[in-house]
PDB file of N, CA and C in Angstrom:
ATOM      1  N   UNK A   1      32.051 -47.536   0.056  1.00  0.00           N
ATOM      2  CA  UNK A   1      31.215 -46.805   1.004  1.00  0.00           C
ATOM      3  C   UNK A   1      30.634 -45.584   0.292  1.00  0.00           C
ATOM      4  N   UNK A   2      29.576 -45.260   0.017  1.00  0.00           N
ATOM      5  CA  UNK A   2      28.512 -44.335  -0.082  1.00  0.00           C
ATOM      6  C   UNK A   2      28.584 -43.025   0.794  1.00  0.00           C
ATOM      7  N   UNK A   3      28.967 -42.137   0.294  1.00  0.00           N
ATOM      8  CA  UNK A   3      28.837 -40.793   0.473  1.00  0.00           C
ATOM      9  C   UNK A   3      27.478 -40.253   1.128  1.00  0.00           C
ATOM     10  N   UNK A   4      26.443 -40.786   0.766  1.00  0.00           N
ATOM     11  CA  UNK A   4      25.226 -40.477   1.284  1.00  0.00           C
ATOM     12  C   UNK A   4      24.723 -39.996   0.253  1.00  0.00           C
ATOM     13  N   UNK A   5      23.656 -38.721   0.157  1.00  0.00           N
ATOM     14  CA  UNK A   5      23.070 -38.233  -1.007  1.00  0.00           C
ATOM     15  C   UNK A   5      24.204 -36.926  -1.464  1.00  0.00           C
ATOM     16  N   UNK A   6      24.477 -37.430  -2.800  1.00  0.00           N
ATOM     17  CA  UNK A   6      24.879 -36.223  -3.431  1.00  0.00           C
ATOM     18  C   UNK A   6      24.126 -35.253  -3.842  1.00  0.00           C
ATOM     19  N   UNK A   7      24.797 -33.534  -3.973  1.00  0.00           N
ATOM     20  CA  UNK A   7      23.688 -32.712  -3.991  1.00  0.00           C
ATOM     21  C   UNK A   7      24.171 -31.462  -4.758  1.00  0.00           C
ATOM     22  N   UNK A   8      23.772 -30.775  -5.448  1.00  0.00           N
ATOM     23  CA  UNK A   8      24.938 -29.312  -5.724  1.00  0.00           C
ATOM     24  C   UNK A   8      23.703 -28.442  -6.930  1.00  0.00           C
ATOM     25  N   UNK A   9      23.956 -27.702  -6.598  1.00  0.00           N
ATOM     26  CA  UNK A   9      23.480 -26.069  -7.017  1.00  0.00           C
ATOM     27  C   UNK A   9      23.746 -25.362  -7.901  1.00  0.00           C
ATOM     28  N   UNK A  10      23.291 -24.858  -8.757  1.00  0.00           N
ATOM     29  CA  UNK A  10      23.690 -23.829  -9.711  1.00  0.00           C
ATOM     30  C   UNK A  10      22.969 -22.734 -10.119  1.00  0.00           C
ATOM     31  N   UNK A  11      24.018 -21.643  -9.959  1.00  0.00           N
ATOM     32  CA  UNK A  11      22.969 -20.309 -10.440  1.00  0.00           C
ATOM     33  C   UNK A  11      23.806 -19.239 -11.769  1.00  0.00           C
ATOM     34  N   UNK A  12      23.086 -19.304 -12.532  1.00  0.00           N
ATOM     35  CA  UNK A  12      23.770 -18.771 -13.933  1.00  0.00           C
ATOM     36  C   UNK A  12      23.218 -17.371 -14.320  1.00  0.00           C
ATOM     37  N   UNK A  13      23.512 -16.976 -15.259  1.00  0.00           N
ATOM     38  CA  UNK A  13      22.923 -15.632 -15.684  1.00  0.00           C
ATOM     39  C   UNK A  13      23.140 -15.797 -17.491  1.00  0.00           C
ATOM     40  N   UNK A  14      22.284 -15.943 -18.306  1.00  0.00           N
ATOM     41  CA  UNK A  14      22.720 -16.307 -19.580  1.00  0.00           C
ATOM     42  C   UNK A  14      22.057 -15.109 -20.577  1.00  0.00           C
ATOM     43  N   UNK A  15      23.147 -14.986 -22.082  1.00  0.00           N
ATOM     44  CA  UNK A  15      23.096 -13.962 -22.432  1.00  0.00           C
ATOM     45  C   UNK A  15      22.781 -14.246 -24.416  1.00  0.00           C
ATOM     46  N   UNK A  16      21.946 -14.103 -24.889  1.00  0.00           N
ATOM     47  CA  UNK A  16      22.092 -14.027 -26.097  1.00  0.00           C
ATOM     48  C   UNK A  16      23.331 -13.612 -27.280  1.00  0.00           C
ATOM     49  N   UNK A  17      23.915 -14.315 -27.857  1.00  0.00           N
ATOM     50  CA  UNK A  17      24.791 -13.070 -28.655  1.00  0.00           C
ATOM     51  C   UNK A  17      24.516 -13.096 -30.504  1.00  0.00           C
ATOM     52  N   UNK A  18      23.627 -13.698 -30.505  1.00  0.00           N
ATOM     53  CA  UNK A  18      23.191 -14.098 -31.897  1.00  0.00           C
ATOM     54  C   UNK A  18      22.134 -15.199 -32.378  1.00  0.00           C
ATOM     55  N   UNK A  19      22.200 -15.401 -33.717  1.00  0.00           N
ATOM     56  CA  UNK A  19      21.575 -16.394 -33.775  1.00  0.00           C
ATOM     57  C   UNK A  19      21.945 -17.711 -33.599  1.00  0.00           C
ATOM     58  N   UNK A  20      23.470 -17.885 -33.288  1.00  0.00           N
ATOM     59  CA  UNK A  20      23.617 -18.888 -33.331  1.00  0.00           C
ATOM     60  C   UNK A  20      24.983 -19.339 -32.017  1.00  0.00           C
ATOM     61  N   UNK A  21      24.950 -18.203 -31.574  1.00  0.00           N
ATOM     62  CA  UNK A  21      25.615 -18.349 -30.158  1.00  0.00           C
ATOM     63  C   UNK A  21      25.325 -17.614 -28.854  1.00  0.00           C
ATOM     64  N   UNK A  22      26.039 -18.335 -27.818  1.00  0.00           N
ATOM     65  CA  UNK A  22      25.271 -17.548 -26.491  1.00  0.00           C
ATOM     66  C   UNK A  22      26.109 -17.940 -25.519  1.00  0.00           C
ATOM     67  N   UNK A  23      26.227 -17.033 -24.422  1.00  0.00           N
ATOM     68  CA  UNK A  23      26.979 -16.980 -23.140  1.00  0.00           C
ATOM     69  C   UNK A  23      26.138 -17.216 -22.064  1.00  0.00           C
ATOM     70  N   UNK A  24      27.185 -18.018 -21.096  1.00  0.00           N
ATOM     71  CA  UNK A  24      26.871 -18.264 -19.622  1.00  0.00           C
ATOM     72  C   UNK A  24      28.021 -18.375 -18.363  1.00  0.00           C
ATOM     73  N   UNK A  25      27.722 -17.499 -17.230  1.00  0.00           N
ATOM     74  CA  UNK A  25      28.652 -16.618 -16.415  1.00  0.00           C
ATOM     75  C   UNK A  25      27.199 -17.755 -15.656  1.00  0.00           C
ATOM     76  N   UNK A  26      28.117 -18.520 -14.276  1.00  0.00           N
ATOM     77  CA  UNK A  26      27.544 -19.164 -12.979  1.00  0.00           C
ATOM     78  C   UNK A  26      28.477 -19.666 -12.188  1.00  0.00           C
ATOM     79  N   UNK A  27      27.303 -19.685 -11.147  1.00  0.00           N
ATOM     80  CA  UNK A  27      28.761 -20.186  -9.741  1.00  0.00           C
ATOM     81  C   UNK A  27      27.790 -21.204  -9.547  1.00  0.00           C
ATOM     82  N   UNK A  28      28.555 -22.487  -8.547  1.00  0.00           N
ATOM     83  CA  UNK A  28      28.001 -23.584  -8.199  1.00  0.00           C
ATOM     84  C   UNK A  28      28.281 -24.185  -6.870  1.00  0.00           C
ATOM     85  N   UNK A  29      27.670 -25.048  -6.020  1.00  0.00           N
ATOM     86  CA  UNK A  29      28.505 -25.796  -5.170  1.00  0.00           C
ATOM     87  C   UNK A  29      27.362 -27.281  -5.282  1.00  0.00           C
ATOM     88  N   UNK A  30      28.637 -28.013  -5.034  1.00  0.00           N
ATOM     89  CA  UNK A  30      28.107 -29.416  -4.774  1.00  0.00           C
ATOM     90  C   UNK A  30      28.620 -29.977  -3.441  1.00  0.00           C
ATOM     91  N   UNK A  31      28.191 -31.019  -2.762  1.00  0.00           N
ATOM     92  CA  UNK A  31      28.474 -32.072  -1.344  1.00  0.00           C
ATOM     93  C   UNK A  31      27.888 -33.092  -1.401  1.00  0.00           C
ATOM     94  N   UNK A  32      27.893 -33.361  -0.048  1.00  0.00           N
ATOM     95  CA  UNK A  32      27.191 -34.615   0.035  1.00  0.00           C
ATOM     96  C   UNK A  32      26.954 -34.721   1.774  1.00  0.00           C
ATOM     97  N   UNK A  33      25.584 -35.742   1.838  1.00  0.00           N
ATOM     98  CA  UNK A  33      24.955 -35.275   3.303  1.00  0.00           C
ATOM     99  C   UNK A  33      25.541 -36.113   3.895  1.00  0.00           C
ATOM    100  N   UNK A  34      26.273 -37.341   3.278  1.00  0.00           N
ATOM    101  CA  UNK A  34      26.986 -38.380   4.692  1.00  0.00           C
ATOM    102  C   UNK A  34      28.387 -38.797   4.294  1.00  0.00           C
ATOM    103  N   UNK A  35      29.510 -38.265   4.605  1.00  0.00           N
ATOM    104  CA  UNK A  35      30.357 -38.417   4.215  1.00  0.00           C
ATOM    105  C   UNK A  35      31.280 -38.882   5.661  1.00  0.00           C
ATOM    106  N   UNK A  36      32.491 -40.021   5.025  1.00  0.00           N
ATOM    107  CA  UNK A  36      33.108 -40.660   5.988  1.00  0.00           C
ATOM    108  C   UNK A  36      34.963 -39.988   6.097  1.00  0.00           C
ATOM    109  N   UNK A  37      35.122 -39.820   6.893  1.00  0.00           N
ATOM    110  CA  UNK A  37      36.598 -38.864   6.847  1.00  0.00           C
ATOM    111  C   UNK A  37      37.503 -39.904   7.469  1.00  0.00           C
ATOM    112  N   UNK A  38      39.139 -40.346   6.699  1.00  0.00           N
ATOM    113  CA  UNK A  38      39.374 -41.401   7.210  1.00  0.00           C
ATOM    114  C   UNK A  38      40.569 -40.944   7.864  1.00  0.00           C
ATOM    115  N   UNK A  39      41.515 -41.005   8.828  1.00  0.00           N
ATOM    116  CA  UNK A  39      42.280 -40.795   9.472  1.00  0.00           C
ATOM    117  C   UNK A  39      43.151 -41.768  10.003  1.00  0.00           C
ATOM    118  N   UNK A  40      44.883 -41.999   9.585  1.00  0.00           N
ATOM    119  CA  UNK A  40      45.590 -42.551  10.177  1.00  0.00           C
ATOM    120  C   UNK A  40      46.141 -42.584  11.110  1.00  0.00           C
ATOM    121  N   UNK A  41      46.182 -43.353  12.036  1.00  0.00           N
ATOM    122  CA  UNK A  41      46.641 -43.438  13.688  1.00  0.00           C
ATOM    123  C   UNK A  41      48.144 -44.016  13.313  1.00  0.00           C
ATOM    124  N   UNK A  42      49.239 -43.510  13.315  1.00  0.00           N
ATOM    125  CA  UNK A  42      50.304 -44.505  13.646  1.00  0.00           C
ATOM    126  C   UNK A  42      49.960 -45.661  14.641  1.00  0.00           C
ATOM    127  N   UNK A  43      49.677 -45.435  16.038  1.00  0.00           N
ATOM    128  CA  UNK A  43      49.429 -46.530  17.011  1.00  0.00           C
ATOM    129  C   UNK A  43      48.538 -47.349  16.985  1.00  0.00           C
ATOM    130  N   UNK A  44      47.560 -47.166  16.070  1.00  0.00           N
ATOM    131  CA  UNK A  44      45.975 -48.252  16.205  1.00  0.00           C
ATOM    132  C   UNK A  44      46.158 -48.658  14.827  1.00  0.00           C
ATOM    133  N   UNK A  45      46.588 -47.592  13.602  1.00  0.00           N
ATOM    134  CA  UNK A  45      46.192 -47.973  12.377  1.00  0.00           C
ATOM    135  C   UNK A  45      45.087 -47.269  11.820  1.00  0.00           C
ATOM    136  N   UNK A  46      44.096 -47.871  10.698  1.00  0.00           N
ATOM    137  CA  UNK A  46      43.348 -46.666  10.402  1.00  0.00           C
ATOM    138  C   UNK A  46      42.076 -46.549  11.338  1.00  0.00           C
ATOM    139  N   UNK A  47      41.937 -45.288  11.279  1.00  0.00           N
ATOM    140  CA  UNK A  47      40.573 -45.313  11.856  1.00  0.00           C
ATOM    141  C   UNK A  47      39.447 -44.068  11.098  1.00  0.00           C
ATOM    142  N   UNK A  48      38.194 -44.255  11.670  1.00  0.00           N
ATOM    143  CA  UNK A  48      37.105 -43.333  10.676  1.00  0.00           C
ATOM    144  C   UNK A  48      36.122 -42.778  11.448  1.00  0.00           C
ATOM    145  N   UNK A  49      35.730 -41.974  10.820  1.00  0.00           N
ATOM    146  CA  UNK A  49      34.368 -41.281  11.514  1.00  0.00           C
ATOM    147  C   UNK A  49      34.039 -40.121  10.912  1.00  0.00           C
ATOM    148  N   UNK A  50      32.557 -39.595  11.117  1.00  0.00           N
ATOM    149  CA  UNK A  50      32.143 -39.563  10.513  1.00  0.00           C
ATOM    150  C   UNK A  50      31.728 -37.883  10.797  1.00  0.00           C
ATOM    151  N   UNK A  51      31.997 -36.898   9.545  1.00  0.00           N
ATOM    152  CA  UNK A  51      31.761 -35.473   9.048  1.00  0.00           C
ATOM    153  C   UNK A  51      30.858 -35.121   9.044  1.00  0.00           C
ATOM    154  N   UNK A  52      30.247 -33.838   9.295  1.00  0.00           N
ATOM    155  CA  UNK A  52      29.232 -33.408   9.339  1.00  0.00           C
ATOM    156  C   UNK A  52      29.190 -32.812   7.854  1.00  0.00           C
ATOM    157  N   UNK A  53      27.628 -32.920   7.533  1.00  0.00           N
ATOM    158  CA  UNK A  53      27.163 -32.389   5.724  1.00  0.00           C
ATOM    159  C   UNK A  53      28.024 -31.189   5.403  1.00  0.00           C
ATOM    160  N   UNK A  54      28.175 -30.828   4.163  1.00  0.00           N
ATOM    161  CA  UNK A  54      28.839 -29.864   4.331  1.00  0.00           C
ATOM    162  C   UNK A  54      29.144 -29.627   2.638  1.00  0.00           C
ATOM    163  N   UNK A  55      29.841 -28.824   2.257  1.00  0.00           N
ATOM    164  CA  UNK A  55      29.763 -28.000   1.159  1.00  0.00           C
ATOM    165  C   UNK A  55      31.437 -29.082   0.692  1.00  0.00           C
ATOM    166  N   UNK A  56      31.070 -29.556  -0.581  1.00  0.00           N
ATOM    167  CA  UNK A  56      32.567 -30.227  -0.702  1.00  0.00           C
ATOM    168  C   UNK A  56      33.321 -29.564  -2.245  1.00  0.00           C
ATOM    169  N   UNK A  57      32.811 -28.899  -2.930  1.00  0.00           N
ATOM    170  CA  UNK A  57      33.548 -27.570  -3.633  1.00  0.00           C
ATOM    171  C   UNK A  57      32.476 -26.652  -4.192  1.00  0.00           C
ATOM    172  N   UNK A  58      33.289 -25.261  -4.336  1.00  0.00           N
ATOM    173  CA  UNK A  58      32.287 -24.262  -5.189  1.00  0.00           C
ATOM    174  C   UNK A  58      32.878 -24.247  -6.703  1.00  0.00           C
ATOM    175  N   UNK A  59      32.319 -23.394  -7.218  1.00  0.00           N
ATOM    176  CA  UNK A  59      32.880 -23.349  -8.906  1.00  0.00           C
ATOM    177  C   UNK A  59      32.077 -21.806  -9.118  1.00  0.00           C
ATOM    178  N   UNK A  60      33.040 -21.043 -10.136  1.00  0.00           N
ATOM    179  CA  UNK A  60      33.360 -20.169 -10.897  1.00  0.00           C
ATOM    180  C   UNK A  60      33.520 -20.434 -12.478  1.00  0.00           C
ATOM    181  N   UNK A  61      32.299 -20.391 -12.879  1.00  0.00           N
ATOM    182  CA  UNK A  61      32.498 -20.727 -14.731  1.00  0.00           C
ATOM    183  C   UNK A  61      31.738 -19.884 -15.776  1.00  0.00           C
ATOM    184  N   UNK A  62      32.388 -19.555 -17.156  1.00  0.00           N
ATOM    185  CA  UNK A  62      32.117 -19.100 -18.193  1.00  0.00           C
ATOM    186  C   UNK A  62      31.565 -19.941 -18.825  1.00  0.00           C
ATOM    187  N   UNK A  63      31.196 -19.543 -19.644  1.00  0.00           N
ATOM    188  CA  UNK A  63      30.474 -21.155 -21.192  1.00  0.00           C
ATOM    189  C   UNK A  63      29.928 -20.416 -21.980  1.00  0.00           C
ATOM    190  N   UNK A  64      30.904 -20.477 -23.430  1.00  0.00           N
ATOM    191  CA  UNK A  64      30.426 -19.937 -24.851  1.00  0.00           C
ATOM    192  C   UNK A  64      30.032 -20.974 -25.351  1.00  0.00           C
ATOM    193  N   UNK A  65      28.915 -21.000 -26.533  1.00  0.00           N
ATOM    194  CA  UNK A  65      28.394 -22.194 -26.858  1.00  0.00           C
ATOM    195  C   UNK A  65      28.037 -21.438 -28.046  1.00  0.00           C
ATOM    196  N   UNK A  66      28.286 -22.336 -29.344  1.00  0.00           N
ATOM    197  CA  UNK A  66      28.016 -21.776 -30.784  1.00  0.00           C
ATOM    198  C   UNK A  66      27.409 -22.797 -31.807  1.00  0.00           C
ATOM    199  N   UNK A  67      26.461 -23.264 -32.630  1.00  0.00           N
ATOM    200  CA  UNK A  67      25.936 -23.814 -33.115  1.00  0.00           C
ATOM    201  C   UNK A  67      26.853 -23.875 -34.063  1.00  0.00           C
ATOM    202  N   UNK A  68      27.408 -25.467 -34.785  1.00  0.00           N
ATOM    203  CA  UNK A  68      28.120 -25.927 -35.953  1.00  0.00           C
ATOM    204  C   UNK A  68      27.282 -26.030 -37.193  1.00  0.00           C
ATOM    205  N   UNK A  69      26.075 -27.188 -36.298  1.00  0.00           N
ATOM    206  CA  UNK A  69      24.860 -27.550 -37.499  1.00  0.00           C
ATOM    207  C   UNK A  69      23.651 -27.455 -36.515  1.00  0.00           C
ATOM    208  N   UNK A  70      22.831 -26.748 -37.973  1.00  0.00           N
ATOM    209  CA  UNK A  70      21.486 -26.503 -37.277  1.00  0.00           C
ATOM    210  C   UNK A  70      21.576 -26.285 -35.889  1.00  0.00           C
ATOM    211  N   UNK A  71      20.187 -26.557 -34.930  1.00  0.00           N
ATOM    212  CA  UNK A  71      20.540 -26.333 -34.027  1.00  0.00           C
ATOM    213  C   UNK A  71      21.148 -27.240 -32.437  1.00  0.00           C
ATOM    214  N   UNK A  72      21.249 -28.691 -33.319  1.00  0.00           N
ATOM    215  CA  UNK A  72      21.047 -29.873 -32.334  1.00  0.00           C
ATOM    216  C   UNK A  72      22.402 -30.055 -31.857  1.00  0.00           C
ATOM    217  N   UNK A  73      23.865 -29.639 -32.750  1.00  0.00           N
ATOM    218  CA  UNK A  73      25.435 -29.986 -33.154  1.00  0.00           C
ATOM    219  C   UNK A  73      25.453 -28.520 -32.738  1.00  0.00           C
ATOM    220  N   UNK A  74      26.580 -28.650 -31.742  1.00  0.00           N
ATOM    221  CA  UNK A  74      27.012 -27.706 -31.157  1.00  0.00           C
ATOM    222  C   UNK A  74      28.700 -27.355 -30.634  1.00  0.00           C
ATOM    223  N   UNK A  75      29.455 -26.366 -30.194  1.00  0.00           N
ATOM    224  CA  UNK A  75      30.520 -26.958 -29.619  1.00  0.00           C
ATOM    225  C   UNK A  75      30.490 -25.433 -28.324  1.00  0.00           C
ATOM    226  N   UNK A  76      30.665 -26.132 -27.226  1.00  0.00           N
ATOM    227  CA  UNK A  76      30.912 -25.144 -25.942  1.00  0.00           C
ATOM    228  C   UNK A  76      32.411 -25.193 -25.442  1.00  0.00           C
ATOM    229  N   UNK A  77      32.702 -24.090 -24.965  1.00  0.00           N
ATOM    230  CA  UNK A  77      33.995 -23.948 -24.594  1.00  0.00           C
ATOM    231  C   UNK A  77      33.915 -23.237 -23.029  1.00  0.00           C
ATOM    232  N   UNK A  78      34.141 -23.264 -21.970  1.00  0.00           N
ATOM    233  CA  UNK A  78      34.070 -23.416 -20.587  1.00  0.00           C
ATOM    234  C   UNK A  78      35.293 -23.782 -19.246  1.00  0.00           C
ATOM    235  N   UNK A  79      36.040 -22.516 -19.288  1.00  0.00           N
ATOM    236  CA  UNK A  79      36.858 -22.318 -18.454  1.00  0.00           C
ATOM    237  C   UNK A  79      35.939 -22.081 -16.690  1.00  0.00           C
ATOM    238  N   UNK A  80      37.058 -22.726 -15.774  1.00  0.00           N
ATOM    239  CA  UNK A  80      36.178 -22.451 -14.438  1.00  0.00           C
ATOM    240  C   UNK A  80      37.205 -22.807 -13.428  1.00  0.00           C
ATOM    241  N   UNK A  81      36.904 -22.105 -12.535  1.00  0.00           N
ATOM    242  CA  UNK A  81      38.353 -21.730 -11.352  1.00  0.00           C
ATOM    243  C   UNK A  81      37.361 -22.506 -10.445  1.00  0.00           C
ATOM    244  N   UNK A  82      37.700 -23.670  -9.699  1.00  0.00           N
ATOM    245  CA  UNK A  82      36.899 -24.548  -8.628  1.00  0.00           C
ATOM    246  C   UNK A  82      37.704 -24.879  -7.577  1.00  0.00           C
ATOM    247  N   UNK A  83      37.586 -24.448  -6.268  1.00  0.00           N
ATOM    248  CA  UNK A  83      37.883 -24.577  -4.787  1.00  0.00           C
ATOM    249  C   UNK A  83      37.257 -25.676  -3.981  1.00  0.00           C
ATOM    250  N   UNK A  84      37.793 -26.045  -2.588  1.00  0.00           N
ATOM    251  CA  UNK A  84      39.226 -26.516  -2.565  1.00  0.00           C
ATOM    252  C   UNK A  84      39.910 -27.278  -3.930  1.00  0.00           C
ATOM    253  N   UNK A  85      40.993 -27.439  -4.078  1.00  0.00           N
ATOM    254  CA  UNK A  85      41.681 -28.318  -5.068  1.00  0.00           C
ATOM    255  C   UNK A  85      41.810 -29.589  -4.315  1.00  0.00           C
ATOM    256  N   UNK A  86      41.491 -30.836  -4.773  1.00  0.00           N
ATOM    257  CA  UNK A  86      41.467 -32.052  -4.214  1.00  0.00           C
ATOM    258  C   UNK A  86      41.967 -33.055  -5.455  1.00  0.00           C
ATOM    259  N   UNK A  87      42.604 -34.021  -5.502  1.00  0.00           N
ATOM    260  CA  UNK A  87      42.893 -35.321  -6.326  1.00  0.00           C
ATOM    261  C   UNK A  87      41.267 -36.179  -6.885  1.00  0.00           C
ATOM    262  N   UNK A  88      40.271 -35.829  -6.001  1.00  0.00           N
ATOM    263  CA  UNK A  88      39.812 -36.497  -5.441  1.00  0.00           C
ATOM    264  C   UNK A  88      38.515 -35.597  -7.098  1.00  0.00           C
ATOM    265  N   UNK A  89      38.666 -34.354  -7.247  1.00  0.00           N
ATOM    266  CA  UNK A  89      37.526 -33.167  -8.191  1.00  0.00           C
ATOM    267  C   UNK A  89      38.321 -32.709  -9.239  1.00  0.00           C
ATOM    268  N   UNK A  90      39.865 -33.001  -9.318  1.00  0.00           N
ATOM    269  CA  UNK A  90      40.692 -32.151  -9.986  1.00  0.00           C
ATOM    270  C   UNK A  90      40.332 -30.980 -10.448  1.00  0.00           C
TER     271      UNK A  90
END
């Protein structure tokens, strides 16, 4: 089953630190517009229905990024604290 349209946002602020590296500080959220929420009934068994659109996590992230070779080979490093915690986004 299809989620509906997936969708999510990002707004960054990025910073020069050389010639060959650079920083980025952004927050994000992603969802989705049709999502199905499933719920167990002991007495009936499962049953479903259906959530209204809605925001399904935000994010909090850094990202250093430094050129190895030239400028195409790269390596980024990117810590980020992301809400709710789910099995589902780890």
């Amino acid at each position: 089953m299809s989620p509906g349209v997936l969708w999510g946002s990002e707004l960054a602020l990025l910073a020069y630190l050389g010639a060959r590296s650079g920083v980025q500080v952004g927050v994000g959220v992603t969802g989705a517009t049709d999502q199905e929420v499933a719920i167990v009934d002991p007495a009936t068994g499962l049953q479903t229905f259906r959530a209204t659109p809605g925001v399904d996590r935000y994010r909090v992230y850094t990202r250093l990024r430094r050129d190895v070779y030239r400028r195409w080979l790269f390596l980024e490093i990117e810590p980020e604290y992301a809400w709710p915690y789910t099995a589902q986004f780890g």
